[in-house]
Structures are given as structure tokens and as C-alpha cells.
N, C-alpha and C. Protein backbone atom coordinates (compact mmCIF):
# COMPACT_ATOMS: atom_id res chain seq x y z
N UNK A 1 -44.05 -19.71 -2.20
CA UNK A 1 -44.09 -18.45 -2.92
C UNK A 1 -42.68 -18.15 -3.37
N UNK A 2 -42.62 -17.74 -4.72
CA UNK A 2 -41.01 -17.81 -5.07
C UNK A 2 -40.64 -16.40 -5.31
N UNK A 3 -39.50 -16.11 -5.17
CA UNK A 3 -39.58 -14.76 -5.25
C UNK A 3 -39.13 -13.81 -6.56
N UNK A 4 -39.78 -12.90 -6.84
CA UNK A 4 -40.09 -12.12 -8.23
C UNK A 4 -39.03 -11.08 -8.11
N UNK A 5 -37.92 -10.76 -8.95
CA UNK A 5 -37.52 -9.51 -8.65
C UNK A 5 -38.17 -8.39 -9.55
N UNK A 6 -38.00 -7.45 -9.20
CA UNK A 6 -39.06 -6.26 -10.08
C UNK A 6 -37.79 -6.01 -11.51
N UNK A 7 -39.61 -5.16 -12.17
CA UNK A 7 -38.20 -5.56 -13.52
C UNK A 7 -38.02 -3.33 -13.61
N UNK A 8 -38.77 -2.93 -13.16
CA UNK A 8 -38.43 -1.68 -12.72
C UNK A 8 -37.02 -1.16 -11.64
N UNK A 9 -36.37 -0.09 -11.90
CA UNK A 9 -35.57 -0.12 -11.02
C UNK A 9 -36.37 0.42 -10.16
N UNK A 10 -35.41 0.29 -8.44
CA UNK A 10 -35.66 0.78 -7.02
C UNK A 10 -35.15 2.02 -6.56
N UNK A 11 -35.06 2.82 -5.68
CA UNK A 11 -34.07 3.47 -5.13
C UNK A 11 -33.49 2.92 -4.04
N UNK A 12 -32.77 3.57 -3.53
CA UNK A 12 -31.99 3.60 -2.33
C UNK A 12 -32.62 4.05 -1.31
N UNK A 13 -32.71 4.00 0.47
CA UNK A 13 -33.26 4.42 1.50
C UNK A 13 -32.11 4.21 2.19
N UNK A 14 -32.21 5.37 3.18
CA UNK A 14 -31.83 5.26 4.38
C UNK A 14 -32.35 4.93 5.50
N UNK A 15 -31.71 4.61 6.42
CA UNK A 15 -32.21 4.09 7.49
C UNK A 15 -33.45 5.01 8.51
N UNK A 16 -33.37 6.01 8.43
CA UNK A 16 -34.13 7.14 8.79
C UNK A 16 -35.28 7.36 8.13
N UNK A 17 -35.86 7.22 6.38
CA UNK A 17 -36.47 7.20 5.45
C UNK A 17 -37.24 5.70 5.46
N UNK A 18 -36.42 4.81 5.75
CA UNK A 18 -37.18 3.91 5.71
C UNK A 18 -37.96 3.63 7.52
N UNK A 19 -37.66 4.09 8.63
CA UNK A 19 -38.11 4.30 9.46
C UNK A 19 -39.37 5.01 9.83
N UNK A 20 -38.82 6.35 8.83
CA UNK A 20 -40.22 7.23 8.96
C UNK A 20 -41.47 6.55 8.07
N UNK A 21 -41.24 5.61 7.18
CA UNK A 21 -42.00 5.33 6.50
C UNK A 21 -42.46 4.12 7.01
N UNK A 22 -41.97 3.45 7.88
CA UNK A 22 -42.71 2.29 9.21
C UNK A 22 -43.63 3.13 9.26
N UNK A 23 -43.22 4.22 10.38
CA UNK A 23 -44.19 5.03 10.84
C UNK A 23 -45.56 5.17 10.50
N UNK A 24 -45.28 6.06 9.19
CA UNK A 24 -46.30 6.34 8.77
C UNK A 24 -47.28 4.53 8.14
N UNK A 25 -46.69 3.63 7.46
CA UNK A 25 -47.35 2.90 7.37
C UNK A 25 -48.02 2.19 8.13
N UNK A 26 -47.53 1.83 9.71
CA UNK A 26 -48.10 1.08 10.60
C UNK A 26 -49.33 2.06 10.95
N UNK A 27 -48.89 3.90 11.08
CA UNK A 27 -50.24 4.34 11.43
C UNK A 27 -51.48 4.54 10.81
N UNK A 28 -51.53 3.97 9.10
CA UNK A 28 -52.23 3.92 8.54
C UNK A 28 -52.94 2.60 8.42
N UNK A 29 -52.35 1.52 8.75
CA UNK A 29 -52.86 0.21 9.26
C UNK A 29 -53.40 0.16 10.08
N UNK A 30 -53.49 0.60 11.61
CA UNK A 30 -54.01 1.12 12.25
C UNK A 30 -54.68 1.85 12.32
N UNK A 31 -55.20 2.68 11.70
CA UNK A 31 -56.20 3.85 11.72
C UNK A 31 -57.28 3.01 10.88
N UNK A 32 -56.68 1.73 10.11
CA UNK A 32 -57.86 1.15 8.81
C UNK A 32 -57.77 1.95 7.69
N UNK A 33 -56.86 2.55 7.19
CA UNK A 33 -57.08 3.50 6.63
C UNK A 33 -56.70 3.13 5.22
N UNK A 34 -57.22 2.60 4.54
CA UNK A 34 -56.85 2.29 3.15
C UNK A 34 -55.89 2.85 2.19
N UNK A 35 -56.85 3.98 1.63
CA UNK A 35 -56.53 5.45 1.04
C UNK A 35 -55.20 5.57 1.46
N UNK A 36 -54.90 5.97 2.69
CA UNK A 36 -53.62 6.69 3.40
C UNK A 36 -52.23 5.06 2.87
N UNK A 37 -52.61 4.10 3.08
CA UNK A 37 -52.45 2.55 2.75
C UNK A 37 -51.88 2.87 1.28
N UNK A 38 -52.62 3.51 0.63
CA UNK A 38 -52.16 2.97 -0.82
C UNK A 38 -51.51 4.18 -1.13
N UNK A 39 -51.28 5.53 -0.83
CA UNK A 39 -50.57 6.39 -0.68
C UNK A 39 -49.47 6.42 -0.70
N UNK A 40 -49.30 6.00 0.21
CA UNK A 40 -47.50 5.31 0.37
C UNK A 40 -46.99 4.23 -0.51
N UNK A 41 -48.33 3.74 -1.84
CA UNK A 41 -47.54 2.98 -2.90
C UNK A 41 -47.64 3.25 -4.04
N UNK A 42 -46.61 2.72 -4.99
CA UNK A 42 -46.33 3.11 -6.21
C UNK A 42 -47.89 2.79 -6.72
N UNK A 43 -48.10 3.38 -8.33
CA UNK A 43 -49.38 2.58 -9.21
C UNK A 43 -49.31 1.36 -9.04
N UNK A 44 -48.12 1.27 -9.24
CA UNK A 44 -47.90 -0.97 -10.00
C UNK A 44 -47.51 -1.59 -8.74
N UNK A 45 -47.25 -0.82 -7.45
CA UNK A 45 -46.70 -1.71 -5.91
C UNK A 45 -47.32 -3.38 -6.51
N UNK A 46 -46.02 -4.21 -6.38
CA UNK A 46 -46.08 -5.29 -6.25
C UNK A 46 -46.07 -5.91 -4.77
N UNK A 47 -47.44 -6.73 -4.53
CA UNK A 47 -47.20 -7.15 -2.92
C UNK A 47 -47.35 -9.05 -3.11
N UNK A 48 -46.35 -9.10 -2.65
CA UNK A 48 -46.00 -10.64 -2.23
C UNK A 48 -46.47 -11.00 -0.86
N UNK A 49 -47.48 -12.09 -0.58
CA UNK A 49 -47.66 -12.30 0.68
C UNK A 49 -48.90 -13.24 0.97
N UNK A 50 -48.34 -14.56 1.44
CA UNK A 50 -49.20 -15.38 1.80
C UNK A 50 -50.43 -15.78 2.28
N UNK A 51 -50.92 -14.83 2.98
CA UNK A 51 -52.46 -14.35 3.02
C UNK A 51 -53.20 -13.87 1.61
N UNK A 52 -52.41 -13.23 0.67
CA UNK A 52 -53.08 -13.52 -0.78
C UNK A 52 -53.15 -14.50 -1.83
N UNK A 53 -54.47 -14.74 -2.20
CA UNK A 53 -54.86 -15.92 -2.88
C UNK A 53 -54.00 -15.77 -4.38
N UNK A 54 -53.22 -16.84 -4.61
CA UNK A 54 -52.43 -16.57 -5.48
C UNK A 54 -50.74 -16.31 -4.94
N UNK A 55 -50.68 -15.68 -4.00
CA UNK A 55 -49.32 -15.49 -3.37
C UNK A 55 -48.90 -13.75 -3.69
N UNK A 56 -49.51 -13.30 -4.80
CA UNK A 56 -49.25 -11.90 -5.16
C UNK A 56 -50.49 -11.43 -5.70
N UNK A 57 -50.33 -9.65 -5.35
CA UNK A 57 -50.96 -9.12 -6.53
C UNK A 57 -50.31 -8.01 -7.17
N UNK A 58 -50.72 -7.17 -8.04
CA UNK A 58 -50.11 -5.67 -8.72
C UNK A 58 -51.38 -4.65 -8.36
N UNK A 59 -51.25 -3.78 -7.72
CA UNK A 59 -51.68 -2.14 -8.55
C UNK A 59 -52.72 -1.72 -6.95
N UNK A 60 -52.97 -0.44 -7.29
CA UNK A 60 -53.85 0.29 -6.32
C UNK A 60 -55.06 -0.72 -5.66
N UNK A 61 -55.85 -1.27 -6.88
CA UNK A 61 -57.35 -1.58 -6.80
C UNK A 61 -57.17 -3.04 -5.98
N UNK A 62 -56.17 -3.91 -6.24
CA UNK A 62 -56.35 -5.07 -5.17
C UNK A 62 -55.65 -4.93 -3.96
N UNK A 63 -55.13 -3.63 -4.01
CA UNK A 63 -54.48 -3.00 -2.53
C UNK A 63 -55.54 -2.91 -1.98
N UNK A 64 -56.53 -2.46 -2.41
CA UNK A 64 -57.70 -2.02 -1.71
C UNK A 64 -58.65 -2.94 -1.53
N UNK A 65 -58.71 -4.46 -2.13
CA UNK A 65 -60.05 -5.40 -2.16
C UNK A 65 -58.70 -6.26 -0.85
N UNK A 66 -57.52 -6.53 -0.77
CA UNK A 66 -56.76 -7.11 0.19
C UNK A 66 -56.91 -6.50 1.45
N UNK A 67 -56.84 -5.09 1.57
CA UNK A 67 -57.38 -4.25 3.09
C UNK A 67 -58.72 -4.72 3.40
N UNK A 68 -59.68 -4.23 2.51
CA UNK A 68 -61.12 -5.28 2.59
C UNK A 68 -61.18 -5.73 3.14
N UNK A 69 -60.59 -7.05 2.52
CA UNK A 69 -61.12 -8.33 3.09
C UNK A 69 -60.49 -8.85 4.38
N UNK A 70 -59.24 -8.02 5.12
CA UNK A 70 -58.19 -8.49 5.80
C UNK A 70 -58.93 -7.70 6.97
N UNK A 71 -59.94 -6.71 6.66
CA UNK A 71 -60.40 -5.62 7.80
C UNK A 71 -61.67 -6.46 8.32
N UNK A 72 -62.29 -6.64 7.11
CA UNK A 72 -63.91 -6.73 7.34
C UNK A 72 -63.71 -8.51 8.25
N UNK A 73 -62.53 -9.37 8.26
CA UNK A 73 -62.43 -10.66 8.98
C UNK A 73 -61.94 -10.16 10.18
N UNK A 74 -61.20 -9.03 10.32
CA UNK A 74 -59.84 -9.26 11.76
C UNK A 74 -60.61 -7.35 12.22
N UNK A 75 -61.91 -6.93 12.74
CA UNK A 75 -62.21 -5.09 12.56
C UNK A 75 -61.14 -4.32 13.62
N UNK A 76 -60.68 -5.34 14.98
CA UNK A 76 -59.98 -4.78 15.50
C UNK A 76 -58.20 -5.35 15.09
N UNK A 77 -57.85 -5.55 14.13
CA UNK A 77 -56.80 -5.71 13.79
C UNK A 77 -55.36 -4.60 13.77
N UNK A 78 -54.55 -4.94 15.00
CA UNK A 78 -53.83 -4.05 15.44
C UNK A 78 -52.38 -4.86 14.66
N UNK A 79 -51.30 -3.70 14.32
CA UNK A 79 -49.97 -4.37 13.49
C UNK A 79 -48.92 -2.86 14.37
N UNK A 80 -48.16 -3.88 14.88
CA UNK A 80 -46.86 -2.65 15.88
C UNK A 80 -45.79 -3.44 15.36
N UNK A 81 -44.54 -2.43 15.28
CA UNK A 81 -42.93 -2.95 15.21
C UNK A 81 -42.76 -4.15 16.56
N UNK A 82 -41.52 -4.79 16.06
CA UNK A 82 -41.57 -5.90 17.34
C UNK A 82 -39.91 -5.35 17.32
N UNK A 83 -39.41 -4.96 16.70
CA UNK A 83 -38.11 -4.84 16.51
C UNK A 83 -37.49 -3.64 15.78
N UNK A 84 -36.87 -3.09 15.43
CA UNK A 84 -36.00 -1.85 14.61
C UNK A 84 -36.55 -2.67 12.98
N UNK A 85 -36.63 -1.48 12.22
CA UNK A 85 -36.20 -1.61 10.84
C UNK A 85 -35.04 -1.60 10.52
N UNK A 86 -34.47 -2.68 9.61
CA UNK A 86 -33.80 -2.66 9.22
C UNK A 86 -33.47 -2.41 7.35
N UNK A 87 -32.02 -1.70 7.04
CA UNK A 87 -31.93 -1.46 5.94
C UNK A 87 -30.43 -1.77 5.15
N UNK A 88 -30.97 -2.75 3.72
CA UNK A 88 -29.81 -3.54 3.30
C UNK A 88 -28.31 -2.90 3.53
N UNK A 89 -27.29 -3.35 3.16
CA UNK A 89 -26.15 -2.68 3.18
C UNK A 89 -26.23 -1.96 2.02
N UNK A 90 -26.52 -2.07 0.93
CA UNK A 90 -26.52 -1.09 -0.26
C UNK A 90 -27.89 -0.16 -0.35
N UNK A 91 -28.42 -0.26 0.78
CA UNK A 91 -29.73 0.54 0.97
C UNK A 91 -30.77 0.43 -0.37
N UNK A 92 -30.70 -1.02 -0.90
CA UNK A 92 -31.84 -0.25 -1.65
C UNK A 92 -33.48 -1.96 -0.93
N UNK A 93 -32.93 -2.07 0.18
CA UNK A 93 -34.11 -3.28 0.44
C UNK A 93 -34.30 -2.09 2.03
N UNK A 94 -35.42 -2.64 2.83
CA UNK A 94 -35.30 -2.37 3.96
C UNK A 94 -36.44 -3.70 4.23
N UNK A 95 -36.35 -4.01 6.27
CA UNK A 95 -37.25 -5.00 6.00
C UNK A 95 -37.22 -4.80 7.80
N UNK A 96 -38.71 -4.98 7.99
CA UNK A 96 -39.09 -4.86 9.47
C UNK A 96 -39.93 -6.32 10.15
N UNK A 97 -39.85 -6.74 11.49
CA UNK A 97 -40.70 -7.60 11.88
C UNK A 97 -42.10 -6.86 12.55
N UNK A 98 -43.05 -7.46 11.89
CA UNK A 98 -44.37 -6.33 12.41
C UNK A 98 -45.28 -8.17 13.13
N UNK A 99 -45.86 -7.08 14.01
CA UNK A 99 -46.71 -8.22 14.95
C UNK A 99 -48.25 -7.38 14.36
N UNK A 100 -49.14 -8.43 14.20
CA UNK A 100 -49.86 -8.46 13.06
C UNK A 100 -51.23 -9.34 14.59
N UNK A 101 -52.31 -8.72 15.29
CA UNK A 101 -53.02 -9.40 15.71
C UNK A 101 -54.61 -8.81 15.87
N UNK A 102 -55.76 -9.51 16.30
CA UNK A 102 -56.75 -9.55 15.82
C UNK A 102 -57.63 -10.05 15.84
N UNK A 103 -58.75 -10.03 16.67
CA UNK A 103 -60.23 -11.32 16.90
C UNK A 103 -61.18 -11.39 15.51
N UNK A 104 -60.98 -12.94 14.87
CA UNK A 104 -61.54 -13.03 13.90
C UNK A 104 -62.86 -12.96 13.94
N UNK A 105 -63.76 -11.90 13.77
CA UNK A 105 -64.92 -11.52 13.25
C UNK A 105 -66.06 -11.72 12.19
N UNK A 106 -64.79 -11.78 11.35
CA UNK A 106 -65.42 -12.44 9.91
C UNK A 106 -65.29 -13.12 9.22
N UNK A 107 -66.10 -13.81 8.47
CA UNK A 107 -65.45 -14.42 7.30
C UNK A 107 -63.73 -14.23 6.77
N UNK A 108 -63.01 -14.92 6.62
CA UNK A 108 -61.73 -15.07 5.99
C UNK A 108 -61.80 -15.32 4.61
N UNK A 109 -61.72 -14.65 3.90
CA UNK A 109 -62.27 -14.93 2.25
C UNK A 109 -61.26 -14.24 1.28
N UNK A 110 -60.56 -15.22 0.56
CA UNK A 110 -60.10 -16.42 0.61
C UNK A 110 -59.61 -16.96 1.70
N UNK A 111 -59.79 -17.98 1.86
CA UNK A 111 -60.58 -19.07 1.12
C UNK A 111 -61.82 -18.97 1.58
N UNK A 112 -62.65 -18.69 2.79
CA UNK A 112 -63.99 -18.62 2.62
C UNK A 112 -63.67 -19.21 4.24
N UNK A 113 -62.95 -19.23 5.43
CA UNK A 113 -63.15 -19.82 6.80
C UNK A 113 -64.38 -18.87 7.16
N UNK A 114 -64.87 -19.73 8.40
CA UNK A 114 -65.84 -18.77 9.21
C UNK A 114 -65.06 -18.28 10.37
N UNK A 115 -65.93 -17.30 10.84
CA UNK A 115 -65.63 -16.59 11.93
C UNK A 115 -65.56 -17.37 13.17
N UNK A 116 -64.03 -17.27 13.98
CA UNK A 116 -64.39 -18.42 15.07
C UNK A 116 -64.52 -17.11 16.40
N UNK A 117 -64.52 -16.53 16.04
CA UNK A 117 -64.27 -15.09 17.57
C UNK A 117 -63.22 -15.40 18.33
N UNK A 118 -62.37 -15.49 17.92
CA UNK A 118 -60.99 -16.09 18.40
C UNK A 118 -59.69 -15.27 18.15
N UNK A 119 -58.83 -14.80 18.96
CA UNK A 119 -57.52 -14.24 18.77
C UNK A 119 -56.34 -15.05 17.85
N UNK A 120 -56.18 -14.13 16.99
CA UNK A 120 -54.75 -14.88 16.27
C UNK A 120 -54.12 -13.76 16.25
N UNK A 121 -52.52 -14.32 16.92
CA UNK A 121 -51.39 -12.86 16.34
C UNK A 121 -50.15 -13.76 15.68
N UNK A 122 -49.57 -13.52 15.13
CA UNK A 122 -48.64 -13.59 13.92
C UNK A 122 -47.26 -12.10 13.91
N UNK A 123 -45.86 -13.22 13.77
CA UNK A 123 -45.28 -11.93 13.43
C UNK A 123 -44.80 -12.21 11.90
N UNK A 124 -44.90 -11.13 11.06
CA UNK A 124 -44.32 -10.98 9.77
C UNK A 124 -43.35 -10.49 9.59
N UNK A 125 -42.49 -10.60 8.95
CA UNK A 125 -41.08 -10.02 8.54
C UNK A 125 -41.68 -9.35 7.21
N UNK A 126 -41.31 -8.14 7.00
CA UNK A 126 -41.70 -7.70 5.47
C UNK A 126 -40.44 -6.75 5.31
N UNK A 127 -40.29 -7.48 3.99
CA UNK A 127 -39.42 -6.46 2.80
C UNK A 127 -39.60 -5.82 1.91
N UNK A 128 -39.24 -4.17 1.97
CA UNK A 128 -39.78 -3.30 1.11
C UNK A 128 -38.73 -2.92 0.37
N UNK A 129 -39.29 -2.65 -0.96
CA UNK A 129 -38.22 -2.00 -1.77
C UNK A 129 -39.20 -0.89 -2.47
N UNK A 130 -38.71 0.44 -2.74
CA UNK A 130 -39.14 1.82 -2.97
C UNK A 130 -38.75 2.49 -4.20
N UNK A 131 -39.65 3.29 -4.82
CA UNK A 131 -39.38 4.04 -6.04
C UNK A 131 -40.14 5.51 -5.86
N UNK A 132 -39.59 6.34 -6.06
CA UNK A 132 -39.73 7.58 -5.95
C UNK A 132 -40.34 8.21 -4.63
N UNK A 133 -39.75 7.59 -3.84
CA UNK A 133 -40.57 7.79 -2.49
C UNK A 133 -41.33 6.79 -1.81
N UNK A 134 -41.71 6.37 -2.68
CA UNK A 134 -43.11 5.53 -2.32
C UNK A 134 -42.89 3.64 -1.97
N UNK A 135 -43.25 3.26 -1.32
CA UNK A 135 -43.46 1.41 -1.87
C UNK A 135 -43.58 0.86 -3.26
N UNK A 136 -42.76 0.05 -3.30
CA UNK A 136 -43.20 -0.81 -4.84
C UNK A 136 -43.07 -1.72 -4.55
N UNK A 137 -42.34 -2.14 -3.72
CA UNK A 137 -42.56 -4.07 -3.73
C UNK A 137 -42.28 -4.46 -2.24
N UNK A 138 -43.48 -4.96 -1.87
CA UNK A 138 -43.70 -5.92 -0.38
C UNK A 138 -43.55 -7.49 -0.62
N UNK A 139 -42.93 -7.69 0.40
CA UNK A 139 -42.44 -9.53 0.60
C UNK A 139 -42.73 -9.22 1.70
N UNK A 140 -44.00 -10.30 1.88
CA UNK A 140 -44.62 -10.96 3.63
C UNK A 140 -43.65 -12.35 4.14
N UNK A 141 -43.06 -12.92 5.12
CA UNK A 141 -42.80 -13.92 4.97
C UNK A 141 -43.05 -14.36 6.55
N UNK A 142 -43.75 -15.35 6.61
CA UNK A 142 -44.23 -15.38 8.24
C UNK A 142 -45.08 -16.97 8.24
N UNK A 143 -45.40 -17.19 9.53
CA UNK A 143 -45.50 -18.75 9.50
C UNK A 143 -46.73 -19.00 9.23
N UNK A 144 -47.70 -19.25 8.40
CA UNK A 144 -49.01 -19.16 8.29
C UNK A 144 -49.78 -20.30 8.95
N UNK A 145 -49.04 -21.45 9.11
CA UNK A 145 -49.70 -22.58 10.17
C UNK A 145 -50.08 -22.23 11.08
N UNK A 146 -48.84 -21.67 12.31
CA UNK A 146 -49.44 -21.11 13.20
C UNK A 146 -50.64 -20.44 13.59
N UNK A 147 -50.81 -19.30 12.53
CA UNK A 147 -51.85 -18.63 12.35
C UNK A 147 -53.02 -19.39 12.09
N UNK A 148 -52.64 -20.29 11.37
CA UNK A 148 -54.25 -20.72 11.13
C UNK A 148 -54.70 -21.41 12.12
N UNK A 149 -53.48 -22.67 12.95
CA UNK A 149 -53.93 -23.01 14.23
C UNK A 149 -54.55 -22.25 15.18
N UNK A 150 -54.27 -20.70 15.21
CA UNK A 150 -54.74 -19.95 16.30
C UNK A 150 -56.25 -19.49 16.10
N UNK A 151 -56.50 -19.60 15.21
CA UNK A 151 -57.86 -19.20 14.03
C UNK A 151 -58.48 -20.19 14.20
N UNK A 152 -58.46 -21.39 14.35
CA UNK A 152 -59.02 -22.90 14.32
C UNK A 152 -59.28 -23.17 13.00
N UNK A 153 -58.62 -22.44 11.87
CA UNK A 153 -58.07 -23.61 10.67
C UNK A 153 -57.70 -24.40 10.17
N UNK A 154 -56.85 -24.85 11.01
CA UNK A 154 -56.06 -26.01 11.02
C UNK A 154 -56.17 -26.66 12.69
N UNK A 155 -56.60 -27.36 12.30
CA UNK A 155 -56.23 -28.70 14.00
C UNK A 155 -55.20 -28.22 14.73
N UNK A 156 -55.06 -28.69 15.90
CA UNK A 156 -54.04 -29.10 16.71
C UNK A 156 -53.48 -29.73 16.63
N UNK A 157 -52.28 -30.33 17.21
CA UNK A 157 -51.30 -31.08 16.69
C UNK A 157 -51.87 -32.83 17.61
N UNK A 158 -51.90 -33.39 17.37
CA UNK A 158 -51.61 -34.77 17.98
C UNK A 158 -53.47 -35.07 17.62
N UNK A 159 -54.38 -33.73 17.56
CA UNK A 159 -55.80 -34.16 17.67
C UNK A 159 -56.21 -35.08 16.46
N UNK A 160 -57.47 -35.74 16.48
CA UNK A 160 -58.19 -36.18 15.66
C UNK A 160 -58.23 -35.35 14.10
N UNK A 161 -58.52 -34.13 14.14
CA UNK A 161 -58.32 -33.14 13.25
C UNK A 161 -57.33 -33.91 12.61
N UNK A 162 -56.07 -33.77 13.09
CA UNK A 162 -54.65 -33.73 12.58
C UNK A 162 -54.84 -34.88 12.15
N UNK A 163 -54.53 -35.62 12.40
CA UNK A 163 -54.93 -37.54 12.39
C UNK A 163 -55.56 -37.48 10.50
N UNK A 164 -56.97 -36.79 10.51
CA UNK A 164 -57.76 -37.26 9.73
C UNK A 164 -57.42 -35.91 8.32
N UNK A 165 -56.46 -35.29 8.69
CA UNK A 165 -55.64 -34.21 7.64
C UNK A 165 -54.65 -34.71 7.27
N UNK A 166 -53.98 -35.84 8.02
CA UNK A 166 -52.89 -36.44 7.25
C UNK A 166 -53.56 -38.03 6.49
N UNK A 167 -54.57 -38.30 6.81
CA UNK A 167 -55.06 -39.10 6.06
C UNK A 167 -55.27 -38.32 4.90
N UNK A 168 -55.85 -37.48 4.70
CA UNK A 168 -56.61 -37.26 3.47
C UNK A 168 -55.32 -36.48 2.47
N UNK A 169 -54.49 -35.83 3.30
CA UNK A 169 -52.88 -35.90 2.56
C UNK A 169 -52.49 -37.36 1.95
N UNK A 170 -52.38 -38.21 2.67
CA UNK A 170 -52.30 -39.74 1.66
C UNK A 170 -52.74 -40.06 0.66
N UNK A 171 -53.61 -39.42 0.50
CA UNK A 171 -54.92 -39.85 -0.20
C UNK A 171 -54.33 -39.11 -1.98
N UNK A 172 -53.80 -37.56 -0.84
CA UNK A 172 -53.81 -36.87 -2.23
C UNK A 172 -52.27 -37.06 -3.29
N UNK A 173 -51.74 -37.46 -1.83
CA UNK A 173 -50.17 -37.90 -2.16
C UNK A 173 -50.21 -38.90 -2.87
N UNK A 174 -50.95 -40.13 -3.25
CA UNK A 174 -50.78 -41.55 -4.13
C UNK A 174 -51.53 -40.40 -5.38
N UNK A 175 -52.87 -39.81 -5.37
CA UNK A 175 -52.83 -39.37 -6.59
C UNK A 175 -51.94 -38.44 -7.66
N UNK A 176 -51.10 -37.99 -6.90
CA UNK A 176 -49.84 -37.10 -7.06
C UNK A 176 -49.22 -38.06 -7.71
N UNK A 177 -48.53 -38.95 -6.82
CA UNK A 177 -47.42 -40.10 -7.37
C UNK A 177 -47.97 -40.82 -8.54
N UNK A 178 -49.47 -41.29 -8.74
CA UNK A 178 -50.02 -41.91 -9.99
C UNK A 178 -49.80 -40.66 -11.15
N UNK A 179 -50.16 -39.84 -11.40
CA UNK A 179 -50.27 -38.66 -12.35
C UNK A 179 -48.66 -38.40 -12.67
N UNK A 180 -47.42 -38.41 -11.48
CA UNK A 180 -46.37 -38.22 -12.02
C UNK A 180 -45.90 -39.26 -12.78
N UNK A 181 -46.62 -40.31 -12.35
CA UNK A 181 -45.97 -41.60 -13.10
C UNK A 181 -46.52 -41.86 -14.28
N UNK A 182 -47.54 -41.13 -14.41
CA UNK A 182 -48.13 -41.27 -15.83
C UNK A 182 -48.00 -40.14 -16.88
N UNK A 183 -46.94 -39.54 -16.10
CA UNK A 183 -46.67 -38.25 -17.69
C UNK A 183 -45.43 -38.31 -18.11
N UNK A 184 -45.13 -38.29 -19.03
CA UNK A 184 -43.93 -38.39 -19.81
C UNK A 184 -42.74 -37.24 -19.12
N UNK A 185 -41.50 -38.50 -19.26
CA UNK A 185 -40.72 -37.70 -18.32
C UNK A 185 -39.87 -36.66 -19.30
N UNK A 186 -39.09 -35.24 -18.89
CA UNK A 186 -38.62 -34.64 -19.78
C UNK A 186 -37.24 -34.69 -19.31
N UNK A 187 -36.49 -34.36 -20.70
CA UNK A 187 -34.55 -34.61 -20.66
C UNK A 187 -34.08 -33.20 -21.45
């Protein structure tokens, strides 16, 4: 996921402002609370973050199909500070580590996993940057392997699983290397 800078300007936060606004965001994650969720963001909040298909989205309405789908897979999905917020030296970034956990229930969609009834927790680092109060741009950045190992998405390490995922990586890797070798190179 590469990173976008906004083409809107930001403001500035303080360390206190961007604290209270943990606050309030983790207790609206917690409560499930969508509405209260998108409150705290701009119209156009840009959110960056690896659990979305695509890597990003823009605006209120896929704020709200991303809570969805992130609720209706994980219903008891709990997210607490693991650490202080922190806020850039020129105050206009702030960025917290949030522990992010949850018995998968449902469907995972995207991509479409099933429900294994299984605990996965994850910590995320997220960076916010703010306009008129509010959120405008989230950066998730956190280990998603893990997660999916804990989910039973991905194999274990040394298992058969693994074994027969790096085969089929081979597989996709020679078609990679044929296709690069067959397109005209650019200067």
C-alpha cells in the first residue's frame, strides 16, 4: 500500500486534542457505533488500510459498508490503546498503537473467508491527520499475516498448508517471470 498524501490541507493538533479524540473514537468502536464512527470524519475522510479491498477508500458511505462488514465478521470486536498517542513535532500528524481483537463469527468479506470461531488480535499503528476538527485521513499499518494465521487464513508455518502455498507461489512466480519477459522493455 503506497502512501497518498492528501491534496487538501490539514490542521494542526495538539497533543491533548488528539488524545481526546482517541477517546472518543475508540468509544465509538466499541459501542459499534457507526454513525458516532463517521462523525468524527470529514465528508471525503480518506482511510488507508489493509483490511480494505483495494488498500483505500473515500467518503461517509464506505465508512459505513467497512464498519459492516468488519462488525457483522468480528460482533464482539473490542479495539483499546496499547500505548500513548502520539503527535508529530509540527503537530499536524498524530498516530496511536490500537489493539484491535475479536472471535471471528462471520464471514470475512472481502475476500469471502469463512467463519472459523476463532480469536484473532492484531495491533495497528494508525495515523491520523485532521481538518476542521474532524478526521480526514487514516493510515492502518499492522502485520496482516499474523492475523490471518490467527484466523486460519493462512497456514502455519513449517505445515503442509505452507508447503503447498509456496508451491503454488512457484507456479505463479514463472508466470510472472514469462509475461515480464515477454513485454517490451521501457527506457
Amino acid at each position: 500500500m503506497a502512501y497518498e498524501p492528501l491534496d487538501a490541507p490539514t490542521d494542526a493538533v495538539s497533543a491533548e486534542v488528539a488524545r481526546d479524540f482517541a477517546a472518543r473514537y475508540l468509544e465509538a468502536l466499541n459501542a459499534h457505533d457507526v454513525e458516532r464512527v463517521v462523525s468524527l470524519t470529514t465528508e471525503d475522510v480518506f482511510w488507508e488500510d489493509p483490511y480494505v479491498r483495494g488498500g483505500s477508500f473515500r467518503g461517509h458511505n464506505e465508512l459505513r459498508a467497512f464498519f459492516a462488514y468488519l462488525w457483522r465478521a468480528f460482533p464482539d470486536l473490542e479495539v483499546r490503546l496499547v500505548d500513548d498517542v502520539y503527535v508529530s513535532s509540527d503537530g499536524m500528524k498524530a498516530a496511536a498503537p490500537l489493539r484491535f481483537g475479536g472471535v471471528m463469527k462471520g464471514r470475512l468479506d472481502p475476500p469471502g473467508f469463512a467463519p472459523t470461531q476463532t480469536r484473532g488480535e492484531v495491533v495497528i499503528a494508525v495515523f491520523w491527520e485532521f481538518r476542521d476538527g474532524k478526521l480526514c485521513h487514516l493510515r492502518a499499518v499492522t502485520d496482516l499475516n499474523d492475523f490471518a494465521r490467527q484466523i486460519g487464513a493462512v497456514p502455519p508455518p513449517g505445515s503442509l498448508g505452507e508447503r503447498l502455498a509456496v508451491q503454488l507461489q512457484r507456479i505463479a512466480a514463472r508466470r510472472f517471470r514469462r509475461r515480464a519477459a515477454q513485454e517490451p522493455t521501457q527506457t
